[in-house]
N, C-alpha and C. Protein backbone atom coordinates (compact mmCIF):
# COMPACT_ATOMS: atom_id res chain seq x y z
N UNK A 1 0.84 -1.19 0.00
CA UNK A 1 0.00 0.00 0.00
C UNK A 1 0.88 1.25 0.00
N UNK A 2 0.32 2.35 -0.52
CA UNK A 2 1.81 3.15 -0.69
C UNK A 2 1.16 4.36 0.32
N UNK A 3 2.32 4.80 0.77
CA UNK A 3 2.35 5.66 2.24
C UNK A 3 2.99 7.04 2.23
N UNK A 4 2.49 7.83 2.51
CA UNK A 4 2.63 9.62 2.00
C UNK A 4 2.79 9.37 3.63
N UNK A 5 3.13 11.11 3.35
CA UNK A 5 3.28 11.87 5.37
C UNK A 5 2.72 12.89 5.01
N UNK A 6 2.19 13.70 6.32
CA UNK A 6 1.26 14.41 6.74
C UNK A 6 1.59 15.80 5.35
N UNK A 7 2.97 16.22 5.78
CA UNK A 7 3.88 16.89 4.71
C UNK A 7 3.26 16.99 3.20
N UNK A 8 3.49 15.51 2.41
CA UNK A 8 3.32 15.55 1.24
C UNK A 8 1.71 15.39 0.97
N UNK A 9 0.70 14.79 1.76
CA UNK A 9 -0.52 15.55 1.67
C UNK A 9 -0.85 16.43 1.96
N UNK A 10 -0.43 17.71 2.77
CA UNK A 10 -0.24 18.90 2.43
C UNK A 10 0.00 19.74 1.02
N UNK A 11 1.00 19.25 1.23
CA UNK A 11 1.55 19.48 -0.75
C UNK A 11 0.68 18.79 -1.81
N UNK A 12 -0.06 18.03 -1.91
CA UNK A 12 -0.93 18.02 -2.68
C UNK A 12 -2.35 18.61 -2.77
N UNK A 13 -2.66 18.86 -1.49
CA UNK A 13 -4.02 19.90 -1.27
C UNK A 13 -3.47 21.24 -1.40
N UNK A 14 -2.41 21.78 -1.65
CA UNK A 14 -2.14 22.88 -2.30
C UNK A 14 -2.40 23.44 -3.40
N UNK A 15 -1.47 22.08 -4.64
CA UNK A 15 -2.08 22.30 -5.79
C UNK A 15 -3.26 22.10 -6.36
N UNK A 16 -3.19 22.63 -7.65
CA UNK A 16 -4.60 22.70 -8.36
C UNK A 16 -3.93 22.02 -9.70
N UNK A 17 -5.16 21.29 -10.80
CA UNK A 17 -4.62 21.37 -12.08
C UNK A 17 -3.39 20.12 -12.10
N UNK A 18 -2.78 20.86 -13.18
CA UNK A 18 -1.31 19.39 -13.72
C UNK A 18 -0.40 19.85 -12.93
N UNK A 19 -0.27 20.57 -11.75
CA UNK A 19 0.51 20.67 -10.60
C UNK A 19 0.31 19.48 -9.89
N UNK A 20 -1.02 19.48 -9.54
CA UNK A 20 -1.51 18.40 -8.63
C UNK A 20 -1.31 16.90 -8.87
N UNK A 21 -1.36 16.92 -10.13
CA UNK A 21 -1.24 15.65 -10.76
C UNK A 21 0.60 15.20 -10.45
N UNK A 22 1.31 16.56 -11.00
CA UNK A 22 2.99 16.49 -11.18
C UNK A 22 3.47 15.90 -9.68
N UNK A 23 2.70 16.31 -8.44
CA UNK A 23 3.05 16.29 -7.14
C UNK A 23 2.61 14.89 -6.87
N UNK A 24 1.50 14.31 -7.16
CA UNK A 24 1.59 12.78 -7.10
C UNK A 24 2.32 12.17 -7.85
N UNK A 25 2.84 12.29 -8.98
CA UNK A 25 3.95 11.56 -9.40
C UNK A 25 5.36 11.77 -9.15
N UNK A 26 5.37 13.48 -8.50
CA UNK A 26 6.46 13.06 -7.66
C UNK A 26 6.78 11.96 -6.49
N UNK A 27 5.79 12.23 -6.00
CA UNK A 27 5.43 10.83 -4.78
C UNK A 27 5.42 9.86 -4.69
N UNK A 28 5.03 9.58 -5.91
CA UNK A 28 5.01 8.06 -6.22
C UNK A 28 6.49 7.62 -6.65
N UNK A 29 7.03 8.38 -7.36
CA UNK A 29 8.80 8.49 -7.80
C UNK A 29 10.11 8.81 -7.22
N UNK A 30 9.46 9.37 -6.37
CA UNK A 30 10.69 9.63 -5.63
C UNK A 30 11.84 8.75 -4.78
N UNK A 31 12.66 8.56 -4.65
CA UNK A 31 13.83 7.98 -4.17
C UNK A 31 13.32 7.57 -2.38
N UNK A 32 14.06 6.70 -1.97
CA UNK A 32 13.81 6.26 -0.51
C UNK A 32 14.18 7.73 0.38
N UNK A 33 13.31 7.35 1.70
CA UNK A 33 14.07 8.72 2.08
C UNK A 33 15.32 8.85 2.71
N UNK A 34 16.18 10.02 2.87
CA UNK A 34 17.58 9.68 2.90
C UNK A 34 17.69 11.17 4.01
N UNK A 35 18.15 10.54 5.16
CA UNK A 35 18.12 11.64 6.38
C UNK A 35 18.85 12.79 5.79
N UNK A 36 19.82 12.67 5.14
CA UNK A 36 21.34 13.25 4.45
C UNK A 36 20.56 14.71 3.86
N UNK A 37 19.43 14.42 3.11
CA UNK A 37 18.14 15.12 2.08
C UNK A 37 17.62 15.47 2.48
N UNK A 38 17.03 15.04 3.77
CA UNK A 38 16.21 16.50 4.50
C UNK A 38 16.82 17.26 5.24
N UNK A 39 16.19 18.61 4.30
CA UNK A 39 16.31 20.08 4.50
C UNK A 39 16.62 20.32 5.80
N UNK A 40 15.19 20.16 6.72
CA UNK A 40 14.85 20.75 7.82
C UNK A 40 15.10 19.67 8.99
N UNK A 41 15.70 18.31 8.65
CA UNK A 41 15.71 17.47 9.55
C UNK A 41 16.34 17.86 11.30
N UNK A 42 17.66 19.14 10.89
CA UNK A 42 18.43 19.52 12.09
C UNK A 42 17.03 20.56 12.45
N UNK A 43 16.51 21.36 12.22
CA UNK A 43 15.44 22.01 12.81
C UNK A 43 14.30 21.92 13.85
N UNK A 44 13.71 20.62 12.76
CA UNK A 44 12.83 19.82 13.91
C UNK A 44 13.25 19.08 15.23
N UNK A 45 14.61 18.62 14.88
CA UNK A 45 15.17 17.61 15.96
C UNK A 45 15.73 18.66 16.93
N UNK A 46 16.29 19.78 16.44
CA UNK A 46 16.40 21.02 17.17
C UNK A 46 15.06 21.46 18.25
N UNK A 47 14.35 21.54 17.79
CA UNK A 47 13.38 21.92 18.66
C UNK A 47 12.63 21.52 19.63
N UNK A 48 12.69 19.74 18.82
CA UNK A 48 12.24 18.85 19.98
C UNK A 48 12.88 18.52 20.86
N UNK A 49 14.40 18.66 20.54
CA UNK A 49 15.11 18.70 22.01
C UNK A 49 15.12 19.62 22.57
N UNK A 50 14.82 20.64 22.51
CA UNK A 50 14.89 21.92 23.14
C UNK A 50 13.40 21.94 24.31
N UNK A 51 12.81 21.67 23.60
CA UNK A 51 11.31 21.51 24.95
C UNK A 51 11.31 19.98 25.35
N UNK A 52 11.45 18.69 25.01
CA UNK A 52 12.01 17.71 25.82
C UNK A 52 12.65 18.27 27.06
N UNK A 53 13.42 19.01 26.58
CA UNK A 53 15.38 19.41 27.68
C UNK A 53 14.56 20.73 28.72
N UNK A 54 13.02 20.88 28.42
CA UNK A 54 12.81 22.05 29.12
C UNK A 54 13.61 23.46 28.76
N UNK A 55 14.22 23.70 27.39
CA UNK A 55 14.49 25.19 26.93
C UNK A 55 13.93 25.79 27.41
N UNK A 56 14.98 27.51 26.95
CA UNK A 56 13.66 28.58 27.35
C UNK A 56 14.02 29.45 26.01
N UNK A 57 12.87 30.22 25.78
CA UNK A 57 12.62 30.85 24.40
C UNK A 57 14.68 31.44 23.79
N UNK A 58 14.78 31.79 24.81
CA UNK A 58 16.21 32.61 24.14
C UNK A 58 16.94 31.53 23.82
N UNK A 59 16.74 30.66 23.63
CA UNK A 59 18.27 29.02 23.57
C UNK A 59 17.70 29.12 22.02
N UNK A 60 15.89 29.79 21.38
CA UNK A 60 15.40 29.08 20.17
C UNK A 60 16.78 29.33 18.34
N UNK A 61 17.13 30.53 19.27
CA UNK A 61 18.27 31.27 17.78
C UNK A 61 19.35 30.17 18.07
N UNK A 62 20.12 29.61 19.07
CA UNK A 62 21.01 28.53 18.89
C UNK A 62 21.04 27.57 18.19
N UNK A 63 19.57 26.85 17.92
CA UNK A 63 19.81 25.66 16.77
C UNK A 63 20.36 25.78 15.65
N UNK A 64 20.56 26.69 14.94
CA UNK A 64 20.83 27.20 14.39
C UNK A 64 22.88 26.93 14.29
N UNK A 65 23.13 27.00 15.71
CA UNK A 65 24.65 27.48 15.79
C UNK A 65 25.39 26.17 15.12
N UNK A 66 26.11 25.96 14.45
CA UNK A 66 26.98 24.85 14.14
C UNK A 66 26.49 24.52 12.43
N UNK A 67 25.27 24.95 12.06
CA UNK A 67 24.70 24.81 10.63
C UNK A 67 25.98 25.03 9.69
N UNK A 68 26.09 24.50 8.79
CA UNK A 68 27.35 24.49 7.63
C UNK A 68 27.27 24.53 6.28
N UNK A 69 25.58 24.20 6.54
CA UNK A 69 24.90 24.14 5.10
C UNK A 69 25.06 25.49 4.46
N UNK A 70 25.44 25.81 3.38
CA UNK A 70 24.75 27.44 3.36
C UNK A 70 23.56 27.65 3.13
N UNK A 71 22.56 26.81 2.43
CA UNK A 71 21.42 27.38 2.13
C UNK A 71 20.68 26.66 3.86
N UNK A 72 20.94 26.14 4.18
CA UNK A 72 20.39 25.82 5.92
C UNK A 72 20.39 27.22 6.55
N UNK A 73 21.85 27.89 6.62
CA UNK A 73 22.34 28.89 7.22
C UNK A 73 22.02 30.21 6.72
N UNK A 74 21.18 30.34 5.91
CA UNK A 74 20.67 31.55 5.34
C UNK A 74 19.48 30.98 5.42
N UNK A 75 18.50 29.85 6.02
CA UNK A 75 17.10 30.15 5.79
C UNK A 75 16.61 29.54 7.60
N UNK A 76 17.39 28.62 8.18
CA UNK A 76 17.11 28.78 9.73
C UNK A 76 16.89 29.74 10.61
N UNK A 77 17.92 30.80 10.48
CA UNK A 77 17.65 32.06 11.28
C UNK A 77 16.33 32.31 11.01
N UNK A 78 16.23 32.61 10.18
CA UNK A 78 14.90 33.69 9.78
C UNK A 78 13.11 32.64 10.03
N UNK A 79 13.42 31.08 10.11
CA UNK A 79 12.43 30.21 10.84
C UNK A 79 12.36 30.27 12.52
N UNK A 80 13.91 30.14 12.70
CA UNK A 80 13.77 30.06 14.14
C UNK A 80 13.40 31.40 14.94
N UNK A 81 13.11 32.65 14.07
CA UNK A 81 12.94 33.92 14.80
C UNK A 81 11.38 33.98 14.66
N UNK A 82 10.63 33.29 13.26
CA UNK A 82 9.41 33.28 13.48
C UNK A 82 8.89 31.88 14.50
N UNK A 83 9.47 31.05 15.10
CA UNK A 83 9.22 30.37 15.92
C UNK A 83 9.36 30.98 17.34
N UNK A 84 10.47 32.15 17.21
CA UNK A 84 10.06 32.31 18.41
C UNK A 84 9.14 33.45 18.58
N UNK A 85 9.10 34.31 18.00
CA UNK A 85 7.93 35.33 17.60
C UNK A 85 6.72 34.44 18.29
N UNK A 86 6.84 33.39 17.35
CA UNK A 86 5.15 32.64 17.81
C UNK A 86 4.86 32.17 19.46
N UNK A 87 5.88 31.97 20.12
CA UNK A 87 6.08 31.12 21.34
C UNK A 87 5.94 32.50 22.05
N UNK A 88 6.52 33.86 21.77
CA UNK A 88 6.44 35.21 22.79
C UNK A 88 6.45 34.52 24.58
N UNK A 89 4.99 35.13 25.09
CA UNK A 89 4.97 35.10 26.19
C UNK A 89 4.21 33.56 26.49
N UNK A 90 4.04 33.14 25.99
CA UNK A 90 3.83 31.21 26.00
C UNK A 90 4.53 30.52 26.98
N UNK A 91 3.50 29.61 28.06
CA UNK A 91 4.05 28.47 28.98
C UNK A 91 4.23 27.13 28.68
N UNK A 92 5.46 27.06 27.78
CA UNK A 92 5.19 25.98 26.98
C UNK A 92 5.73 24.41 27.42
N UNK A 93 4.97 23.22 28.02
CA UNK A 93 5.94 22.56 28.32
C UNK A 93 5.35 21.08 27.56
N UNK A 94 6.62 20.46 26.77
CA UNK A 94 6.69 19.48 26.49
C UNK A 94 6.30 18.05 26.98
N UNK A 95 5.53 17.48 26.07
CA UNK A 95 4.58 15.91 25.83
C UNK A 95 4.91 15.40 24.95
N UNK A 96 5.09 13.66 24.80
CA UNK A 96 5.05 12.97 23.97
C UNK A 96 3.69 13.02 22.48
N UNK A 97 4.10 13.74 21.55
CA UNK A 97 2.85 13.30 20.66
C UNK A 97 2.96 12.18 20.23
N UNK A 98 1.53 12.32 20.19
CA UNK A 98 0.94 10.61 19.61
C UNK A 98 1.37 10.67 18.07
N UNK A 99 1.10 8.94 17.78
CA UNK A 99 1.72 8.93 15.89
C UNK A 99 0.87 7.59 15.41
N UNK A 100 0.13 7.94 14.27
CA UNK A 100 -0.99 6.68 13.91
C UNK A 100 -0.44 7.04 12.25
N UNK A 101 -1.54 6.23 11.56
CA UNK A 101 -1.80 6.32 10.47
C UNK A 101 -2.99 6.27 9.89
N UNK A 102 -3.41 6.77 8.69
CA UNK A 102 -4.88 6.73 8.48
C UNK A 102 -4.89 6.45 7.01
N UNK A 103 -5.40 5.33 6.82
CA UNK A 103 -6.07 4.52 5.88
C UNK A 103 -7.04 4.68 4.22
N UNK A 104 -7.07 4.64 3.89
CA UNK A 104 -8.23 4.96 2.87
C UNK A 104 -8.13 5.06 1.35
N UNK A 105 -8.60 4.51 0.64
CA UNK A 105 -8.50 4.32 -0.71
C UNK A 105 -7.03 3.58 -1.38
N UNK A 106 -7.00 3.03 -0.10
CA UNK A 106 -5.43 2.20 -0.55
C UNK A 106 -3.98 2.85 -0.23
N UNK A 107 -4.43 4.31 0.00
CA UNK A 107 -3.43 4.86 0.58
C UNK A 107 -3.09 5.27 1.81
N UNK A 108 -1.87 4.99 2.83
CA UNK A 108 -1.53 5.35 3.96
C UNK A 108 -1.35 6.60 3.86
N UNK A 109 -1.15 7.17 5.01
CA UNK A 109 -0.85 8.83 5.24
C UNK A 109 -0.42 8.71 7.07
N UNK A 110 0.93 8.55 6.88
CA UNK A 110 1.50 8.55 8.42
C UNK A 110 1.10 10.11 8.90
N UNK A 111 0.81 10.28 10.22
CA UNK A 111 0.49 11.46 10.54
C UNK A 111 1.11 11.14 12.13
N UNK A 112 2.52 11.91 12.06
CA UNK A 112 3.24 11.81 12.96
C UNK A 112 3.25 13.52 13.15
N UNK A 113 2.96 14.51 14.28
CA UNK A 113 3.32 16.00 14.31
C UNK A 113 4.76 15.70 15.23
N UNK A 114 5.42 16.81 14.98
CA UNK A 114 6.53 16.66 15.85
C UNK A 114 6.57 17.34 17.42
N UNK A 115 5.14 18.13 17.43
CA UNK A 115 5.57 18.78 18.91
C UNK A 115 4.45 17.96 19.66
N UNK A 116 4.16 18.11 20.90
CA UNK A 116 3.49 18.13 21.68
C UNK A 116 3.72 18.76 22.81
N UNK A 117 2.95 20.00 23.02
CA UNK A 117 3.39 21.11 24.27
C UNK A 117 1.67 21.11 25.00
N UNK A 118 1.69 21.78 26.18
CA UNK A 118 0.93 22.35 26.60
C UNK A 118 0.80 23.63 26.79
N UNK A 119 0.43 24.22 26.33
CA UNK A 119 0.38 25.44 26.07
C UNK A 119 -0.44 26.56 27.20
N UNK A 120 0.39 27.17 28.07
CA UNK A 120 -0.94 27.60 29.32
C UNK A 120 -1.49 26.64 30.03
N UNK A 121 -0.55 25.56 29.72
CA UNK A 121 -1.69 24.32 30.44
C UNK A 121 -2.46 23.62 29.71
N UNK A 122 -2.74 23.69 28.47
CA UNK A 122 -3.17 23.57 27.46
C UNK A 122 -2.86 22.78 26.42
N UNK A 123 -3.11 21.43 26.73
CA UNK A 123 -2.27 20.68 25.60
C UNK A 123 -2.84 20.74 24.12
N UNK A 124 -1.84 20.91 23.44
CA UNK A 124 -1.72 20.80 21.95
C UNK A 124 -0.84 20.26 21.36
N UNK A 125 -1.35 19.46 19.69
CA UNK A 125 -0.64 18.77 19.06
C UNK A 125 0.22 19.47 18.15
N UNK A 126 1.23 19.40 17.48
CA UNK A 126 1.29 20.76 16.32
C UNK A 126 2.19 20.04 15.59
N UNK A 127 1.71 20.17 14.16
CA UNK A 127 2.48 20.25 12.81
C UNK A 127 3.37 21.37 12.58
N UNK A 128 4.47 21.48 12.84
CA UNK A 128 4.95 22.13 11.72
C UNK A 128 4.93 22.36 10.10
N UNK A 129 4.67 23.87 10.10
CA UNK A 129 4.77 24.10 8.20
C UNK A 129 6.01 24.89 8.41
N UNK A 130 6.82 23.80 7.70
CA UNK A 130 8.73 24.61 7.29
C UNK A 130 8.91 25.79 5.75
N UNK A 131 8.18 24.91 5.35
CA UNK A 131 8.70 25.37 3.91
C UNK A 131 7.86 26.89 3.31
N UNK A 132 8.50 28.04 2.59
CA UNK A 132 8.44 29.11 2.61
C UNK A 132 7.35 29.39 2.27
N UNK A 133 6.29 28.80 1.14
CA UNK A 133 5.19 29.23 1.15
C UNK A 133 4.23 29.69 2.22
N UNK A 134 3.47 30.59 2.62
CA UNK A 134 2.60 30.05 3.57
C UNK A 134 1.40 29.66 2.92
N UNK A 135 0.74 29.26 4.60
CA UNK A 135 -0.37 28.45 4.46
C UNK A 135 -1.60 29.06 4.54
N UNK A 136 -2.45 28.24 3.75
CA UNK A 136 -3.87 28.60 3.82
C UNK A 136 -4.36 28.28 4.14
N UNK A 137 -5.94 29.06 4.44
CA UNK A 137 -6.32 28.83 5.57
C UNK A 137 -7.35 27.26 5.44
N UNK A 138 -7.14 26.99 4.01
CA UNK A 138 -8.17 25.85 3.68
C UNK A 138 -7.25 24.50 3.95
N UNK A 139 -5.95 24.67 3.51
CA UNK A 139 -4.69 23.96 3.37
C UNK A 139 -4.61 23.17 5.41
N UNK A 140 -4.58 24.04 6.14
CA UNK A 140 -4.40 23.84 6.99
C UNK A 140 -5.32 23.25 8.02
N UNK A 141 -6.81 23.64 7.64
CA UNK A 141 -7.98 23.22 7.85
C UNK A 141 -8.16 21.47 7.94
N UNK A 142 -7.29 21.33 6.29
CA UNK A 142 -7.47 19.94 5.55
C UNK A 142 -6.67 19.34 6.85
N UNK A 143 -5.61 19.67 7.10
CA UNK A 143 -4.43 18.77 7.72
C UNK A 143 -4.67 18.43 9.33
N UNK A 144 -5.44 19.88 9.90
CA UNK A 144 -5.47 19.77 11.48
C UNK A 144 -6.86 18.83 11.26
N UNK A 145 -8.51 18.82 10.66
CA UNK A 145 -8.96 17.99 10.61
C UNK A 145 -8.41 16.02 10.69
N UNK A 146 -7.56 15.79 9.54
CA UNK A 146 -6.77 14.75 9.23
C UNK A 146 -6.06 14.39 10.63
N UNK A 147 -5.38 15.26 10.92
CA UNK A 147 -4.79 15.10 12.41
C UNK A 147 -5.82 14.50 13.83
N UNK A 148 -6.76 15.18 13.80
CA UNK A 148 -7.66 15.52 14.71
C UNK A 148 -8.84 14.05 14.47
N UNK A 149 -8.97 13.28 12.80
CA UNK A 149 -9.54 12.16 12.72
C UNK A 149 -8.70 10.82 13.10
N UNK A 150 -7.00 11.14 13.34
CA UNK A 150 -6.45 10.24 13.51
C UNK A 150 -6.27 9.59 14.95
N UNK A 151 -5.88 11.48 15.62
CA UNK A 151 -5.16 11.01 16.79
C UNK A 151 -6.38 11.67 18.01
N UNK A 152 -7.48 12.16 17.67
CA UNK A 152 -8.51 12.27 18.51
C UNK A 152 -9.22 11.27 19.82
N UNK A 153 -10.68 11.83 19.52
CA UNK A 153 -11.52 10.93 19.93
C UNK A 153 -10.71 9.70 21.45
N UNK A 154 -10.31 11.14 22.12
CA UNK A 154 -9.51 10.89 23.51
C UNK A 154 -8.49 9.81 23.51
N UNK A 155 -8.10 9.72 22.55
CA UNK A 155 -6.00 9.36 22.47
C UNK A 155 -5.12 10.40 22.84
N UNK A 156 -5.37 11.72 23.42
CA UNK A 156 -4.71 12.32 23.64
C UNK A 156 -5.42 13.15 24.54
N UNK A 157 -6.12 12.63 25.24
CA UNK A 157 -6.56 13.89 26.58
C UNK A 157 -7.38 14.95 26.41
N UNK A 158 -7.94 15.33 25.32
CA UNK A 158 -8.64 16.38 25.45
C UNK A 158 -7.86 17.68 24.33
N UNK A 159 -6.50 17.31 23.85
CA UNK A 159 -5.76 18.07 23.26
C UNK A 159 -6.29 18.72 21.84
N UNK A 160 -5.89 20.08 21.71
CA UNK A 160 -6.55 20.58 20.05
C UNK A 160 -5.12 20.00 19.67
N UNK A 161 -5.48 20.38 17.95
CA UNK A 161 -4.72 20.23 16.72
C UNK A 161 -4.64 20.90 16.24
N UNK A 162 -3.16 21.70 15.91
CA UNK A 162 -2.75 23.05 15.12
C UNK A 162 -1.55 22.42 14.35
N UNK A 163 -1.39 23.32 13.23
CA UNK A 163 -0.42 23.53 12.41
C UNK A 163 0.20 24.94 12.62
N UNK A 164 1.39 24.85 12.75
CA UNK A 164 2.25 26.06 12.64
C UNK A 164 2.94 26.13 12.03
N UNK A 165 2.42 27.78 11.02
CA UNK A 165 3.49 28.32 9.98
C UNK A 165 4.76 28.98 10.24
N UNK A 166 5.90 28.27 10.71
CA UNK A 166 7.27 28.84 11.72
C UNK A 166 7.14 30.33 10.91
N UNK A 167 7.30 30.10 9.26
CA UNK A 167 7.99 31.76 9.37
C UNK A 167 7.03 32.45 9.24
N UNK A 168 5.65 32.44 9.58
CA UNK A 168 4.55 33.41 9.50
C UNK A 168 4.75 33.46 11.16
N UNK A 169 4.55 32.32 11.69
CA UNK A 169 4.22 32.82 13.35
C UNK A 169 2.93 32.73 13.34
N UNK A 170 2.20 31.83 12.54
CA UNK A 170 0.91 31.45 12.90
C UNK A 170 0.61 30.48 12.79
N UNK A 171 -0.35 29.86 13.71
CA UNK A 171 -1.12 28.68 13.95
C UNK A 171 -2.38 28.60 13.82
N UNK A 172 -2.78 27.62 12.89
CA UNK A 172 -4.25 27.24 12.96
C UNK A 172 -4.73 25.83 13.51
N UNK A 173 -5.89 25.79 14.12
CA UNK A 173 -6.39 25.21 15.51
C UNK A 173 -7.20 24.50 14.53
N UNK A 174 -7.62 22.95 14.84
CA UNK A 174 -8.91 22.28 14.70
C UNK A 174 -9.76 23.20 15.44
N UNK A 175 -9.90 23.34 16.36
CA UNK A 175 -10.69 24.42 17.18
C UNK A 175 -11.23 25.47 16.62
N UNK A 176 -10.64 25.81 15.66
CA UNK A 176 -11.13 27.17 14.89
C UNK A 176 -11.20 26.39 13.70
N UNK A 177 -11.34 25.47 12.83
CA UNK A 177 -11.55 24.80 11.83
C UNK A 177 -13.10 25.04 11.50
N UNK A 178 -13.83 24.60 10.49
CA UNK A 178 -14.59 24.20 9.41
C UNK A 178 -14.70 22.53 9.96
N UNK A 179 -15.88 22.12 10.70
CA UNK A 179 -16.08 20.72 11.04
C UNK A 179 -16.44 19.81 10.20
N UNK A 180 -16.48 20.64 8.94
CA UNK A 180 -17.21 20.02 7.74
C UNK A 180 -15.92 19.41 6.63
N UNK A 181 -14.68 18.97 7.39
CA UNK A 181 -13.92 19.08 6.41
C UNK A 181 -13.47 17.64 5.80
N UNK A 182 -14.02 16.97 6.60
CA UNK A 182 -13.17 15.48 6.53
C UNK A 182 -13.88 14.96 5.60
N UNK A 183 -14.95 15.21 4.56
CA UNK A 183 -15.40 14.74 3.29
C UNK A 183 -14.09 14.82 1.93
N UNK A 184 -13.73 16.34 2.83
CA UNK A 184 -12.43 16.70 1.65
C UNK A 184 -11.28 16.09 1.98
N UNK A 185 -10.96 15.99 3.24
CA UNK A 185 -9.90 15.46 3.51
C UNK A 185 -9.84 14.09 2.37
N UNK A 186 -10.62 13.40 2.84
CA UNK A 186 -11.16 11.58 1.87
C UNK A 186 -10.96 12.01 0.57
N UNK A 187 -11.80 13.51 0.21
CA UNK A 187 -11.66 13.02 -1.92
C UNK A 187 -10.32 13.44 -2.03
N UNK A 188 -9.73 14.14 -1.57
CA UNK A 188 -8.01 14.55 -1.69
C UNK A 188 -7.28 12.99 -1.63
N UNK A 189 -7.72 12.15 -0.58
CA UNK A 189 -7.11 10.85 -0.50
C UNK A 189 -7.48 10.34 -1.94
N UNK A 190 -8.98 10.03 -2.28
CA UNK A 190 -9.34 10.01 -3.49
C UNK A 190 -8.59 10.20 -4.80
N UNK A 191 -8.00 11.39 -5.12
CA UNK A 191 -7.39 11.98 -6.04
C UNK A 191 -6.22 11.26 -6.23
N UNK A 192 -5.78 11.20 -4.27
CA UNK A 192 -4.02 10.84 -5.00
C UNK A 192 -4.31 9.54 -5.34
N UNK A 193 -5.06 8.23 -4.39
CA UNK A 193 -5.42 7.18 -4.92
C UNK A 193 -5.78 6.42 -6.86
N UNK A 194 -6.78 7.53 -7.16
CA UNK A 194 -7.00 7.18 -8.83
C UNK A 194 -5.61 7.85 -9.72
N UNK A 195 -4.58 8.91 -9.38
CA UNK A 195 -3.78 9.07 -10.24
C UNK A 195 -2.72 8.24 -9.69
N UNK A 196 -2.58 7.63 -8.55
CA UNK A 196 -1.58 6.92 -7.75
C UNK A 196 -0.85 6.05 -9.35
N UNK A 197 -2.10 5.19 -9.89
CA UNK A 197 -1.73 4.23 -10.61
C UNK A 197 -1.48 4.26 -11.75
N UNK A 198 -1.78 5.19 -12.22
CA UNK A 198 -1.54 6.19 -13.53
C UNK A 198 -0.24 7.09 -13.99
N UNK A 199 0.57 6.98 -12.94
CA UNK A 199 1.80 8.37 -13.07
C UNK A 199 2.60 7.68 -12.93
């Protein structure tokens, strides 16, 4: 059965048209994944050790320190300042998030988020959105729903589901979602499913 991440169904509810189509056959084509290749891999792992380890907001510009990449090192700063922008005056303390998968039309979709904080006391799940585009507000809707059908329905205490756009500094909440969304979530599965076999 072939298996996307939360990420690359994102990236396909983006596009529209023979974009949409190009992005499932990237998916379907693409090479194994290779830690070496992801971009943002020191970022995320950056951060999750940082609230694991109990950080505090000023340590957030350090992940950063030791980067060698140049294009890492010209585009981290400017994430990790909208991460911390977003965190400001926030009580943020670190939880294990949950990690499932969700099923449907033959296709997996691992939906692993990388944070789990409580926020004010307040637990929440959160996706990170790395990559420079930002997000919309339909885009994000799709994903915290998806999130929220996986790892809900009290696997996690009572917790919302947000996505955060690091370099916007914004988050969108299942909580503030469109409850009506998980029809779309499915025909998006739909889509990649019937061109799955085709590209």
């Amino acid at each position: 059965m072939p298996r996307i991440t939360l990420t690359d169904f994102s990236d396909v509810v983006a596009k529209a048209g023979t974009p949409k189509a190009t992005k499932v056959s990237q998916l379907k084509n693409r090479l194994a994944y290779d830690p070496a290749a992801d971009f943002y891999k020191a970022l995320r792992e950056g951060l999750v050790h940082l609230h694991k380890h109990g950080g505090d907001k000023g340590s957030v510009l350090q992940i950063a320190r030791g980067v060698t990449d140049p294009k890492k090192a010209a585009n981290y700063p400017a994430m990790l300042a909208g991460y911390k922008k977003w965190w400001g005056r926030k009580q943020l303390m670190w939880f294990d998030p949950p990690g499932d998968v969700y099923s449907k039309f033959g296709i997996d979709v691992a939906v692993n988020p990388e944070l789990g904080l409580k926020i004010n006391g307040a637990p929440c799940v959160i996706k990170l959105h790395l990559k420079s585009e930002p997000l919309s507000k339909t885009r994000a809707d799709l994903v915290v729903t998806l999130m929220h059908s996986v790892l809900g329905a009290g696997k996690t205490g009572g917790s919302d589901f947000a996505i955060l756009d690091v370099r916007q500094s914004k988050v969108f909440t299942f909580a503030a979602a469109h409850k009506n969304f998980q029809p779309m979530v499915d025909a998006e599965l739909s889509y990649i499913a019937t061109l799955w076999s085709q590209v």
